[in-house]
Protein backbone atom coordinates (compact mmCIF):
# COMPACT_ATOMS: atom_id res chain seq x y z
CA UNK A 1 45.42 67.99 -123.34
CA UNK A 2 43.00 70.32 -121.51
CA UNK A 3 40.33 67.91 -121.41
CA UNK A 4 42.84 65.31 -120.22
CA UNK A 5 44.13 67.41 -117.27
CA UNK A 6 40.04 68.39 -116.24
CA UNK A 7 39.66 64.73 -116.52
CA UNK A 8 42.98 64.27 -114.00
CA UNK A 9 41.13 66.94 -111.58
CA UNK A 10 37.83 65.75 -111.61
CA UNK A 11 38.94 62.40 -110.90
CA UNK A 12 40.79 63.61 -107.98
CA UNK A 13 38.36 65.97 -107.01
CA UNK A 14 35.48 62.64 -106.89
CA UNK A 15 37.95 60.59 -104.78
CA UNK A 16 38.01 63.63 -102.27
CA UNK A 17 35.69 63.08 -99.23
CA UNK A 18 34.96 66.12 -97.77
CA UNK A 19 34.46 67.87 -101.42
CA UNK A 20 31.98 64.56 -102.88
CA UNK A 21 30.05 65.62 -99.57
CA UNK A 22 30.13 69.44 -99.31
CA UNK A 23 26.38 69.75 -101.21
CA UNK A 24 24.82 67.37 -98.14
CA UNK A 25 23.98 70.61 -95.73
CA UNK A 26 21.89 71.91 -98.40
CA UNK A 27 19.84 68.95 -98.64
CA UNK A 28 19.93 68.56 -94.48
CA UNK A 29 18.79 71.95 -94.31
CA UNK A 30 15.87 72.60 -96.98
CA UNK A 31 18.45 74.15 -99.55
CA UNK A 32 18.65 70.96 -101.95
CA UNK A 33 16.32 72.70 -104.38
CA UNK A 34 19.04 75.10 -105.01
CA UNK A 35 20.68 72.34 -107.21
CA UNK A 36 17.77 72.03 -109.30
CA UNK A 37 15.87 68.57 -110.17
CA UNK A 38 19.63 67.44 -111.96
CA UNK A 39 21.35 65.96 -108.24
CA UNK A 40 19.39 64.57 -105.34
CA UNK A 41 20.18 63.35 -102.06
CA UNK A 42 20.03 59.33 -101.46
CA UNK A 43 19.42 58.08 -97.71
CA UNK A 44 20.43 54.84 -97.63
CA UNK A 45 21.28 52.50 -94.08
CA UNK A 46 25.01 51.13 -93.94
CA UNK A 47 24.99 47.32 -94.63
CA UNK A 48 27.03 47.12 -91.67
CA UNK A 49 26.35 49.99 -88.96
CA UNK A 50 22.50 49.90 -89.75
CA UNK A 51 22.95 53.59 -89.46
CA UNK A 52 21.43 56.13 -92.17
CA UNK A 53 23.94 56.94 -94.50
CA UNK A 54 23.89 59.96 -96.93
CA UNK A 55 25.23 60.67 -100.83
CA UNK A 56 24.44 63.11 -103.63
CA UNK A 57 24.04 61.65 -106.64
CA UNK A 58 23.10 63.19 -110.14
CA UNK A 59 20.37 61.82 -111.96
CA UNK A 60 20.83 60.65 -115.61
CA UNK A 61 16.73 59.83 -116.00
CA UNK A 62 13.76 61.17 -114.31
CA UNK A 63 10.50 59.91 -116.41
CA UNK A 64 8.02 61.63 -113.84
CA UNK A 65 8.27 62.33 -110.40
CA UNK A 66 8.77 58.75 -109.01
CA UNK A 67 10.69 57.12 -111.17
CA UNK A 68 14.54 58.35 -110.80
CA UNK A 69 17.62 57.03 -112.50
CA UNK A 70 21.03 57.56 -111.03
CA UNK A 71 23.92 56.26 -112.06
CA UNK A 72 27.52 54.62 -109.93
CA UNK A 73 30.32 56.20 -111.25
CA UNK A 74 32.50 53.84 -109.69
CA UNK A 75 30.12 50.27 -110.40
CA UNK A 76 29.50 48.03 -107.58
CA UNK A 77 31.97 48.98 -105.26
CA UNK A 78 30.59 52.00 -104.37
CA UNK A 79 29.77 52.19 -100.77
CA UNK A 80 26.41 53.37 -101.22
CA UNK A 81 25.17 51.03 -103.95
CA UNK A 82 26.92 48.43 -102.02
CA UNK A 83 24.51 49.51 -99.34
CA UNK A 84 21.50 49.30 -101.73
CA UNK A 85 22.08 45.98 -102.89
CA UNK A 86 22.04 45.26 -99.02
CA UNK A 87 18.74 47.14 -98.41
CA UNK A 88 17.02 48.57 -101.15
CA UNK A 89 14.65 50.74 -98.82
CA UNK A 90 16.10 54.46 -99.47
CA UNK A 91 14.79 57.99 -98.74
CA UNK A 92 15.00 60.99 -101.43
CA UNK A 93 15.53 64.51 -101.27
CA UNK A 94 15.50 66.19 -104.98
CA UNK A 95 14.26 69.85 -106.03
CA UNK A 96 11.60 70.77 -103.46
CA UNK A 97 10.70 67.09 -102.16
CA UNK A 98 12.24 66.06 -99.50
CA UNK A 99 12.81 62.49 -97.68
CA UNK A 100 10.57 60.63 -100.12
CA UNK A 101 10.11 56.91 -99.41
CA UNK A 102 11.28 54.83 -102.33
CA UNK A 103 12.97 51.84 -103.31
CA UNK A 104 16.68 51.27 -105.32
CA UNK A 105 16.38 48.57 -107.88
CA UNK A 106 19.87 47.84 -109.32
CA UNK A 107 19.62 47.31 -113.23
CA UNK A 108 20.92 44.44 -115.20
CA UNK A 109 23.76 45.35 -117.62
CA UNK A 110 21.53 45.72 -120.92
CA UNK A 111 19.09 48.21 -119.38
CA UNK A 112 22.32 49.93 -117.72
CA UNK A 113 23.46 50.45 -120.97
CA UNK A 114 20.46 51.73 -122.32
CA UNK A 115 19.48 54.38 -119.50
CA UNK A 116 23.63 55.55 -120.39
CA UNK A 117 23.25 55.90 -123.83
CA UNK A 118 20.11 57.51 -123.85
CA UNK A 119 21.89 60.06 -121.34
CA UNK A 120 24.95 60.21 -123.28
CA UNK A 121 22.35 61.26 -126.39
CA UNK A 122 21.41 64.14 -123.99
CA UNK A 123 24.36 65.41 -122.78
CA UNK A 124 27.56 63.62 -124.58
CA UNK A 125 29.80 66.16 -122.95
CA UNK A 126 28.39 65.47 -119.80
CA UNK A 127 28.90 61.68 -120.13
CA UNK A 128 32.31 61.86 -121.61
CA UNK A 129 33.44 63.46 -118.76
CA UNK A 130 31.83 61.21 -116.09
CA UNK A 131 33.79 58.57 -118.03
CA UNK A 132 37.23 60.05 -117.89
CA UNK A 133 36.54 61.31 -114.22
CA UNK A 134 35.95 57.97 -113.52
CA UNK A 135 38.55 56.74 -115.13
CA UNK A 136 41.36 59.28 -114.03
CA UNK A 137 39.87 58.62 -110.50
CA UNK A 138 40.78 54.82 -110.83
CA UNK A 139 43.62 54.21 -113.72
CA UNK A 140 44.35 50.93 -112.82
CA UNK A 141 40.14 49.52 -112.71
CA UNK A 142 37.61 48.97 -115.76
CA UNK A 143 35.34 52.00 -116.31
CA UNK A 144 31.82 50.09 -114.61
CA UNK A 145 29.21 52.55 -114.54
CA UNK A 146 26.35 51.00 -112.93
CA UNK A 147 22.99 52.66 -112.96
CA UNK A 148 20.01 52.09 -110.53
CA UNK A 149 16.11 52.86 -110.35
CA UNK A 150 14.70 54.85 -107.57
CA UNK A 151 10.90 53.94 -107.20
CA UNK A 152 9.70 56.65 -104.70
CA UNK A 153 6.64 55.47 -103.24
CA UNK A 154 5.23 58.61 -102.93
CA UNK A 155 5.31 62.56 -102.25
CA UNK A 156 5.80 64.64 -99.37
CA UNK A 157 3.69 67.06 -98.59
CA UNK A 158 6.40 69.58 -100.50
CA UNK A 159 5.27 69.60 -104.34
CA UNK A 160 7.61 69.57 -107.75
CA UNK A 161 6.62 70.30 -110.97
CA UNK A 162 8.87 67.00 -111.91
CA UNK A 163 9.80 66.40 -115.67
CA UNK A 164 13.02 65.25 -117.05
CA UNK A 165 16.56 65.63 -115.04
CA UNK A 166 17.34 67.68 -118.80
């Protein structure tokens, strides 16, 4: 029952705006290394407005220091990886780099799968509550966690020692 009613929170907690987007001054401001190489901070431009758009996102991958997996919690119809699809030219922010260049590549449903389980081998708590987050967040929807590449195309002049999101 506990872990149902932490599932019932979080799920509420991930559809609330202002609370999904309370971490986004840290990043704005230099502070984004405070949440450790684990989260980073996606710039993205609204298919629509053509204006910059921003989300924090936690990684599931990181196999060096420009190649970044995050994952959708909520599939496709996520705004931002809605956005993605429409422009795949993106800007990250994670540990001490900041507004690196890069590219989102959406991943086909096999290699989705395997970037999840090989996170869910990592940190099975972790990924078992993403799941019933997700799921608590939308009862009446499919669990469709969709997981996309960041290719940065290169580093700022800040430096990170990199390594796995572990």
């Amino acid at each position: 029952m506990g872990s149902n009613v932490g599932a019932v929170v979080g799920g509420r907690l991930l559809t609330t705006r202002w609370l999904v987007r309370s971490p986004l001054p840290l990043y704005r401001h230099g502070f984004g290394w405070i949440l450790g190489s684990r989260f980073l901070m996606l710039e993205h431009r609204g298919r629509v407005s053509g204006e910059p758009r921003h989300v924090v996102l936690e990684c599931v991958q990181r196999l060096d220091t420009t190649t970044i997996f995050v994952a959708s919690g909520f599939g496709s119809s996520a705004q931002w990886y809605r956005n993605i699809v429409a422009d795949p030219a993106v800007r990250v922010s994670i540990g001490t780099l900041r507004d690196v260049p890069g590219v989102a590549v959406p991943l086909d449903a096999p290699e989705s799968a395997r970037v999840l389980g090989e996170y869910a081998q990592r940190h099975p708590t972790a990924m078992d509550q993403m799941t019933d987050m997700v799921r608590a967040a939308r009862p009446d929807q499919e669990v469709d966690i969709r997981v996309v590449r960041l290719d940065l195309a290169g580093r700022s002049t800040n430096s990170d020692a990199g390594g796995s999101a572990d």
